[in-house]
Every structure is written in C-alpha cells, then in structure tokens.
C-alpha atoms as a PDB file:
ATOM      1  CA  UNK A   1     158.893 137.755  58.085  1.00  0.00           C
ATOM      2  CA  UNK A   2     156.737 136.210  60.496  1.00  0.00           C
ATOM      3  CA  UNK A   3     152.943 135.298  60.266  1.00  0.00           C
ATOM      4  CA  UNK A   4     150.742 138.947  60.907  1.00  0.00           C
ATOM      5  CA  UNK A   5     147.240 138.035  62.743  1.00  0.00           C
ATOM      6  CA  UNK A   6     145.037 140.830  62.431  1.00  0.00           C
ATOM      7  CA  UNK A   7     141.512 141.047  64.415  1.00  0.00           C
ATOM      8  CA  UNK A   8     139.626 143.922  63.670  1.00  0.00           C
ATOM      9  CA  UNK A   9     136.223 145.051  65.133  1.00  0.00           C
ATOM     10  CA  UNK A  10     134.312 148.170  66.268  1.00  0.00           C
ATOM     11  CA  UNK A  11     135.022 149.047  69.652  1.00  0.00           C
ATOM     12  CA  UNK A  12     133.690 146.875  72.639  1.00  0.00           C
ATOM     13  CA  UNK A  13     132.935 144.059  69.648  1.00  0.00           C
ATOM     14  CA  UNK A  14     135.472 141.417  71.665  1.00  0.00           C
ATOM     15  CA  UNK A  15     138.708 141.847  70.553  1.00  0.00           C
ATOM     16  CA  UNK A  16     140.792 141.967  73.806  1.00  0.00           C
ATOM     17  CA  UNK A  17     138.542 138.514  74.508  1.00  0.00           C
ATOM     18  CA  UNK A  18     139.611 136.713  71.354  1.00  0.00           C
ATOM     19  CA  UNK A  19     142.911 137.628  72.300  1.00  0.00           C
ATOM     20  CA  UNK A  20     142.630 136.078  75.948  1.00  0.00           C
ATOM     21  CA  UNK A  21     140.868 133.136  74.951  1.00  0.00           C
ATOM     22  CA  UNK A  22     143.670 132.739  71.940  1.00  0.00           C
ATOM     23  CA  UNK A  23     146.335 132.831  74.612  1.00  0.00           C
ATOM     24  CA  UNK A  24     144.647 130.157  76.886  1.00  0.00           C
ATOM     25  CA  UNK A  25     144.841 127.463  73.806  1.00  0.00           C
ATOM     26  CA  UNK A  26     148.145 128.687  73.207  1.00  0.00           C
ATOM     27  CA  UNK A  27     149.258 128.124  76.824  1.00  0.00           C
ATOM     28  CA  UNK A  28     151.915 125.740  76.114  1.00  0.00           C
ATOM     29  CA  UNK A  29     153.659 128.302  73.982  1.00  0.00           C
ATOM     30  CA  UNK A  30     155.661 131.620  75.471  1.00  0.00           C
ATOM     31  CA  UNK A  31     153.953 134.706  74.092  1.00  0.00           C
ATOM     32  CA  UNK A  32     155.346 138.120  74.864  1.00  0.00           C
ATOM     33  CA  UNK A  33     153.741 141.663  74.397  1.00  0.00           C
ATOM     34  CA  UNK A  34     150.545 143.372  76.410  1.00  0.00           C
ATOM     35  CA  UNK A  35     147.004 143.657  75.867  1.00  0.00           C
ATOM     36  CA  UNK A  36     145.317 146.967  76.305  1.00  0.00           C
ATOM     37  CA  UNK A  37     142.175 146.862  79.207  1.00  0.00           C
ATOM     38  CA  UNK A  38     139.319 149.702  79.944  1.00  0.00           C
ATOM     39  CA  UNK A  39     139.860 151.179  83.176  1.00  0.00           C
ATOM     40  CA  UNK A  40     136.037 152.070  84.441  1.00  0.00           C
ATOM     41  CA  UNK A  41     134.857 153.998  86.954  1.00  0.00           C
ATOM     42  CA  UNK A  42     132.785 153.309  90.182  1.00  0.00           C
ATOM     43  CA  UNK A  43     129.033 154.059  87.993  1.00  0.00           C
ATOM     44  CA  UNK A  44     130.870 152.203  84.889  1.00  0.00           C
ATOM     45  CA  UNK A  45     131.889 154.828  82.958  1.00  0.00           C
ATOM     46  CA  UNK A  46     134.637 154.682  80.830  1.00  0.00           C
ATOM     47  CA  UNK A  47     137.577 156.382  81.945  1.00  0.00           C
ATOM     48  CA  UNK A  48     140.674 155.153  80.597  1.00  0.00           C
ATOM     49  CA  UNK A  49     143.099 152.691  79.261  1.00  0.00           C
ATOM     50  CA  UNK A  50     145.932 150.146  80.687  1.00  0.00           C
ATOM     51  CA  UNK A  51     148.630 148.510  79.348  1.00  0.00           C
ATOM     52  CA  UNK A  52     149.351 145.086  80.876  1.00  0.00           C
ATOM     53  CA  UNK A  53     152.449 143.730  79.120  1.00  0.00           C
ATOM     54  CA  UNK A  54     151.878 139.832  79.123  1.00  0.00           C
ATOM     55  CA  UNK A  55     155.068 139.350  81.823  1.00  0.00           C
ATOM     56  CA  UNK A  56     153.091 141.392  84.149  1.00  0.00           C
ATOM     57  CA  UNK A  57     153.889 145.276  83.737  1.00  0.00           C
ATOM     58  CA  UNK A  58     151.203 147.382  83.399  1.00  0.00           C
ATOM     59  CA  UNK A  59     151.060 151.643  82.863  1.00  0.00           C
ATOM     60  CA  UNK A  60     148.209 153.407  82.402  1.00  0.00           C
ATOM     61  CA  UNK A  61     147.762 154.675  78.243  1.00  0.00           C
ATOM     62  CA  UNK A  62     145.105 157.137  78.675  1.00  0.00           C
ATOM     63  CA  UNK A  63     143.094 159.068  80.806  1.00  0.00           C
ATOM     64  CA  UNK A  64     139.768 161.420  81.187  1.00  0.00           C
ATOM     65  CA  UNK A  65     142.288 162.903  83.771  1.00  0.00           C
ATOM     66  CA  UNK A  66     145.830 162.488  82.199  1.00  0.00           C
ATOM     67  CA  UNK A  67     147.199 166.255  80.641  1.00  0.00           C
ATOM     68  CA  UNK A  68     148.988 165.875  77.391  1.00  0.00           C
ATOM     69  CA  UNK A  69     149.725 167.309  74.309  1.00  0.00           C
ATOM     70  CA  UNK A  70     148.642 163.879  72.760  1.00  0.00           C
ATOM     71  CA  UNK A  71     144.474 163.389  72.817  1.00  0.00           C
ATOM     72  CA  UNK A  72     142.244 160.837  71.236  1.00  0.00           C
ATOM     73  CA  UNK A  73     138.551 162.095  72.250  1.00  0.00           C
ATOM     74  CA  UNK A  74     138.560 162.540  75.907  1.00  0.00           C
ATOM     75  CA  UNK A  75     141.216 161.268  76.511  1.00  0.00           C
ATOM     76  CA  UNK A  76     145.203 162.354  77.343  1.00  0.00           C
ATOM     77  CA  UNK A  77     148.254 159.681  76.457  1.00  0.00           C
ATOM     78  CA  UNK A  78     150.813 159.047  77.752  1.00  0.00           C
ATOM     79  CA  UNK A  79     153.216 158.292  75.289  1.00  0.00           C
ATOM     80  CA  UNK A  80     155.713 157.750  77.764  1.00  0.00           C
ATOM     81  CA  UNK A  81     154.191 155.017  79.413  1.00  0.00           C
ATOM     82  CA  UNK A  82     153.135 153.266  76.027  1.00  0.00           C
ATOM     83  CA  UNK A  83     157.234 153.696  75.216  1.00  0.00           C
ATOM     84  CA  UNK A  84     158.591 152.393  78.679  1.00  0.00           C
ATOM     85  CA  UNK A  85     155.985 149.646  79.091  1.00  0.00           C
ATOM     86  CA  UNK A  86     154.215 148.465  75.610  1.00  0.00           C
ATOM     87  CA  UNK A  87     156.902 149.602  73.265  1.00  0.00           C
ATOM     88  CA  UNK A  88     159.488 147.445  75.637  1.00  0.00           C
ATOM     89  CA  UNK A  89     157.037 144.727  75.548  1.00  0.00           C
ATOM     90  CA  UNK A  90     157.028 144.364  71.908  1.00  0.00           C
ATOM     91  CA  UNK A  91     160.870 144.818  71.756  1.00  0.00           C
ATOM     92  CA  UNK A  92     161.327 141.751  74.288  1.00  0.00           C
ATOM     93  CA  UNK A  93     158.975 139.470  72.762  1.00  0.00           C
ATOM     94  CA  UNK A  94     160.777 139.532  68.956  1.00  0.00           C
ATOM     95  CA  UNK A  95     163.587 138.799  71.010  1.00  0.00           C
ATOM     96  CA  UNK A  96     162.506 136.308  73.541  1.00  0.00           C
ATOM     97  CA  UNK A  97     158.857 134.849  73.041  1.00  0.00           C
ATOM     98  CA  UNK A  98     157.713 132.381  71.037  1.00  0.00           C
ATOM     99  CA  UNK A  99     155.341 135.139  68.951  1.00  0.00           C
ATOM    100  CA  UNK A 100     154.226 138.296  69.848  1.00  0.00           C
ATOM    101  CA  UNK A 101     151.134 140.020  71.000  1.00  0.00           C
ATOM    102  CA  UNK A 102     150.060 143.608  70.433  1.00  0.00           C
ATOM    103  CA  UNK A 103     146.768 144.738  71.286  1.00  0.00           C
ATOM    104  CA  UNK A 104     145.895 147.197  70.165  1.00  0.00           C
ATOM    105  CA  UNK A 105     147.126 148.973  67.228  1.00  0.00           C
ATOM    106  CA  UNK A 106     145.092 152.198  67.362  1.00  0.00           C
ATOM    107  CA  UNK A 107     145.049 155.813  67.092  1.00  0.00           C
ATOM    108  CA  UNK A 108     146.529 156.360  70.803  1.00  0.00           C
ATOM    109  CA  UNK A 109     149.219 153.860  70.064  1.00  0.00           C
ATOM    110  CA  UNK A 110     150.020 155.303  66.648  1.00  0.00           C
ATOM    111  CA  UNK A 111     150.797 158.771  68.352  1.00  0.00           C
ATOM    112  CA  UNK A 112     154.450 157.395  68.753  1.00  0.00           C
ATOM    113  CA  UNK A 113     157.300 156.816  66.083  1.00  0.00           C
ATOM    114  CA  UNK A 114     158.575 154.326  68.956  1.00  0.00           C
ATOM    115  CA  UNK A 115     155.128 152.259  68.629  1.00  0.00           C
ATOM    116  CA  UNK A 116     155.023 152.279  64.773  1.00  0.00           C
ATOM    117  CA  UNK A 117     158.842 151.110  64.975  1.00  0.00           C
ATOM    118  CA  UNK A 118     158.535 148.337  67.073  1.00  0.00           C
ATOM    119  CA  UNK A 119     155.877 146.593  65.188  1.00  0.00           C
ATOM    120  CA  UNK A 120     157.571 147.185  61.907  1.00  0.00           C
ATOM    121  CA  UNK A 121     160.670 145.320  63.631  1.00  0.00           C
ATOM    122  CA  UNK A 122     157.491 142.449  64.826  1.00  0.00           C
ATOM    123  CA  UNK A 123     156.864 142.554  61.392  1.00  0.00           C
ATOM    124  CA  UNK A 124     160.074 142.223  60.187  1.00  0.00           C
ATOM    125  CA  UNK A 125     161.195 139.360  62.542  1.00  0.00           C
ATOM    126  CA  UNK A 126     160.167 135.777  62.217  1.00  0.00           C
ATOM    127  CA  UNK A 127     158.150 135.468  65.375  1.00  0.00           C
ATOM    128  CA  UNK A 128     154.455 135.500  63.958  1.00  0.00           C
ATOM    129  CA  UNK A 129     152.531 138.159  65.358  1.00  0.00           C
ATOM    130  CA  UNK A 130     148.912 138.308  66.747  1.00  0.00           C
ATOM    131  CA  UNK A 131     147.696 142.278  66.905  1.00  0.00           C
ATOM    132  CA  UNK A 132     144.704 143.783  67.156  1.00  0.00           C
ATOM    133  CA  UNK A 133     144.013 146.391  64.838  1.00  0.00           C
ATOM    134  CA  UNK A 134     141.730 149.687  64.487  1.00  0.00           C
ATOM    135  CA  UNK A 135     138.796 149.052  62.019  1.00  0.00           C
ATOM    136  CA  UNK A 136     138.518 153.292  61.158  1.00  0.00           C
ATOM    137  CA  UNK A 137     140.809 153.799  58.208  1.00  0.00           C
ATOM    138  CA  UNK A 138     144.498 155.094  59.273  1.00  0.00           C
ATOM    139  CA  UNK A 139     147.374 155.109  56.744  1.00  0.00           C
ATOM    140  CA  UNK A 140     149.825 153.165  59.262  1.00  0.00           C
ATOM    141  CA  UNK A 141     147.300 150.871  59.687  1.00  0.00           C
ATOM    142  CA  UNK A 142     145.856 150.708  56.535  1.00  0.00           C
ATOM    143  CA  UNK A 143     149.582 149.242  55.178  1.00  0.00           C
ATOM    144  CA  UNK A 144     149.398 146.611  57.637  1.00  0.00           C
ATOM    145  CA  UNK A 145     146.104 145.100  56.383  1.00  0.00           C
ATOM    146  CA  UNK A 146     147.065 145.017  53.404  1.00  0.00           C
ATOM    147  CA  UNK A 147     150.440 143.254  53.811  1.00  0.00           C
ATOM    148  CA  UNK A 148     150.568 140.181  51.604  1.00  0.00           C
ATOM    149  CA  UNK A 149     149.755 136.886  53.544  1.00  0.00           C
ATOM    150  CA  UNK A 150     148.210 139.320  56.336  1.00  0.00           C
ATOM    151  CA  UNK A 151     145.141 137.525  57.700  1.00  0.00           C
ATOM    152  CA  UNK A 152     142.859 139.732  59.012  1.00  0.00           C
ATOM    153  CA  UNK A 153     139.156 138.456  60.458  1.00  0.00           C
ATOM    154  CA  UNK A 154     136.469 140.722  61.458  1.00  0.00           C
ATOM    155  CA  UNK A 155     135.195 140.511  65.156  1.00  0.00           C
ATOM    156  CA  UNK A 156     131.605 140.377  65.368  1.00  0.00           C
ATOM    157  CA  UNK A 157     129.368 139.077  68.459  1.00  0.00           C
ATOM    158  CA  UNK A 158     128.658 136.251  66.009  1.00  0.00           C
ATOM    159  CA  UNK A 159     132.410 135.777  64.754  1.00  0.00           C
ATOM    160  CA  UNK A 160     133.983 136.403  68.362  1.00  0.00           C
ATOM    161  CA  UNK A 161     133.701 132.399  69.525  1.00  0.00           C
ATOM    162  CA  UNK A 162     134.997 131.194  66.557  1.00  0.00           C
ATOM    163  CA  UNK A 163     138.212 133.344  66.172  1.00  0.00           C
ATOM    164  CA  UNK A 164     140.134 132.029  69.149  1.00  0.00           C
ATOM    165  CA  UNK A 165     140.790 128.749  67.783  1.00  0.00           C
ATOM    166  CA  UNK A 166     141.090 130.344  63.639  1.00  0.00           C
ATOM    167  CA  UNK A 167     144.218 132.717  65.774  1.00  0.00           C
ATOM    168  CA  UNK A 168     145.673 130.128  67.696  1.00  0.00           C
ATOM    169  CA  UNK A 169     145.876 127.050  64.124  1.00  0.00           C
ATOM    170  CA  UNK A 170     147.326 130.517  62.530  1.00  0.00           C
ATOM    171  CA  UNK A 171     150.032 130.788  65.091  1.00  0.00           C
ATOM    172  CA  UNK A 172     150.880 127.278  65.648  1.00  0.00           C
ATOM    173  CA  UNK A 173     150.843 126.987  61.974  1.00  0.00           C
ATOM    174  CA  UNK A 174     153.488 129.568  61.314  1.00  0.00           C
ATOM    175  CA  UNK A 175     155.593 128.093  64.447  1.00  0.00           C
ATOM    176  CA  UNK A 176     155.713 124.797  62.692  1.00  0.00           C
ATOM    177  CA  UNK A 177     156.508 126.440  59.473  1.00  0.00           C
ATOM    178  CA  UNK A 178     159.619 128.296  61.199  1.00  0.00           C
ATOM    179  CA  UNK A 179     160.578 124.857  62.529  1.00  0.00           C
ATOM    180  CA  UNK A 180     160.582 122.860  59.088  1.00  0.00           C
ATOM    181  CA  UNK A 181     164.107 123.259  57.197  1.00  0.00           C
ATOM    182  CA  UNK A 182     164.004 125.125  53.988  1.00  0.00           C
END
C-alpha cells in the first residue's frame, strides 16, 4: 500500500488549488489521474462540473442541465462520463504514473461502484496517492480517513499556502520510501 494524501475542506475552501500548486513542485515527477473544475456560467453562476484527467481528457460530471437518475442538489451525473474518463484515469495512473491524483472524492463520484473500485485498487497499489476528499460525513469516505498512516490536513484560507509543499514532502517521501530496498 501506497502513501494516501487526503485534503479536506468545505467547498470553494482551495482544494483543487492545493492540488495544482502540489503538482507544479512535483513537476519533475509523472502524476496520473484528473482534477475536478466548476464549469460557470456567463453571470458566474455555478453550473456544473468537469473532469480533466491530468493527460488531457476531460467529460463533463454534472450539470444544472444534464437528466439522470443520479442527482447531487441541482445537479444530474453522468456516471458514464466519470467511468470512461476519471475512472480510466485512475486505472492508468496505478499502472503508469509515478502516484496518482484523484480530486475529488465526493458524493457525485461515490454514485459509482466503478469509482469506489478504482481507488480501493489506488489504495491497494504502491503508487502513493494524493485525493481530495468530502469533509460531510459519508461511510465510503469516512473508511478512507481513517485508514492507518492516512494523512489527512484540513484546507482553510489560512492552511491553503502551506499545504502544497506539506503534499508534495508527503509524496516524494513515500517515492523514496518505495525506492529504498527492504
């Protein structure tokens, strides 16, 4: 089992940025995965969420307009999309990057047996993984914090700056770890 990197936070608190900024002081290093984006409308407003897998595929999560079965407030996933494009992310990263990404694990992502799978395999691999995780209590989610040797940092407007560089030691850490013989 690899390293598990957990940032949690409310919503808008900087997450997806910690993650960016982690990957820029990591750029020497291959990661593999997506990160999760808002897609706004033309006054601002909220109206969606994309997928951009981190070898530049992207699908669109959720929707004010999208019709599904599966709903998280206003908004319809696509669970299909999450599978073909964030799901196959994950999958290629334990077998090709040098860690993995996931951001976010949430209550749109946990909608699919696919998503839940694929980070247990993350999990389960060597690669250390950096996630993003939902701060609301979930029982999926819940396990995952509580993983031994899980670290898990709260993202706060006065945490946010710090966290890149407490992510990326974490990660380079664990890489050096894998490296050492046993």
């Amino acid at each position: 089992m690899g390293e598990l990197v957990l940032l949690t936070g409310l919503p808008g608190s900087g997450k997806t940025t910690v993650i960016e900024r982690t990957l820029e002081l990591l750029a020497d290093l291959k990661p593999g995965g997506f990160i999760t984006r808002e897609i706004r409308g033309p006054a601002g407003q909220r109206l969606g969420f994309e997928i951009r897998t981190l070898d530049g595929e992207s699908a669109v999560l959720a929707h004010v307009r999208i019709q599904s079965p599966h709903c998280v407030g206003k908004y319809g996933v696509d669970i299909r999309a999450l599978e073909q494009t964030g799901v196959a992310a994950i999958r290629r990263a334990v077998q090709d990057a040098d860690f993995v990404v996931v951001d976010e694990i949430g209550k749109m992502e946990l909608l699919s047996p696919a998503f839940r799978e694929a980070i247990h395999a993350a999990i389960r691999s060597p690669k250390p993984v950096l996630a993003t995780i939902m701060l609301r209590s979930h029982p999926f989610a819940d396990v995952l914090k509580q993983m031994p040797g899980a670290e898990m940092r709260l993202v706060t407007p006065q945490s946010r700056d710090a966290l890149p560089a407490w992510a990326a030691e974490h990660i380079r850490r664990a890489l050096s770890a894998e490296d050492t013989p046993r």
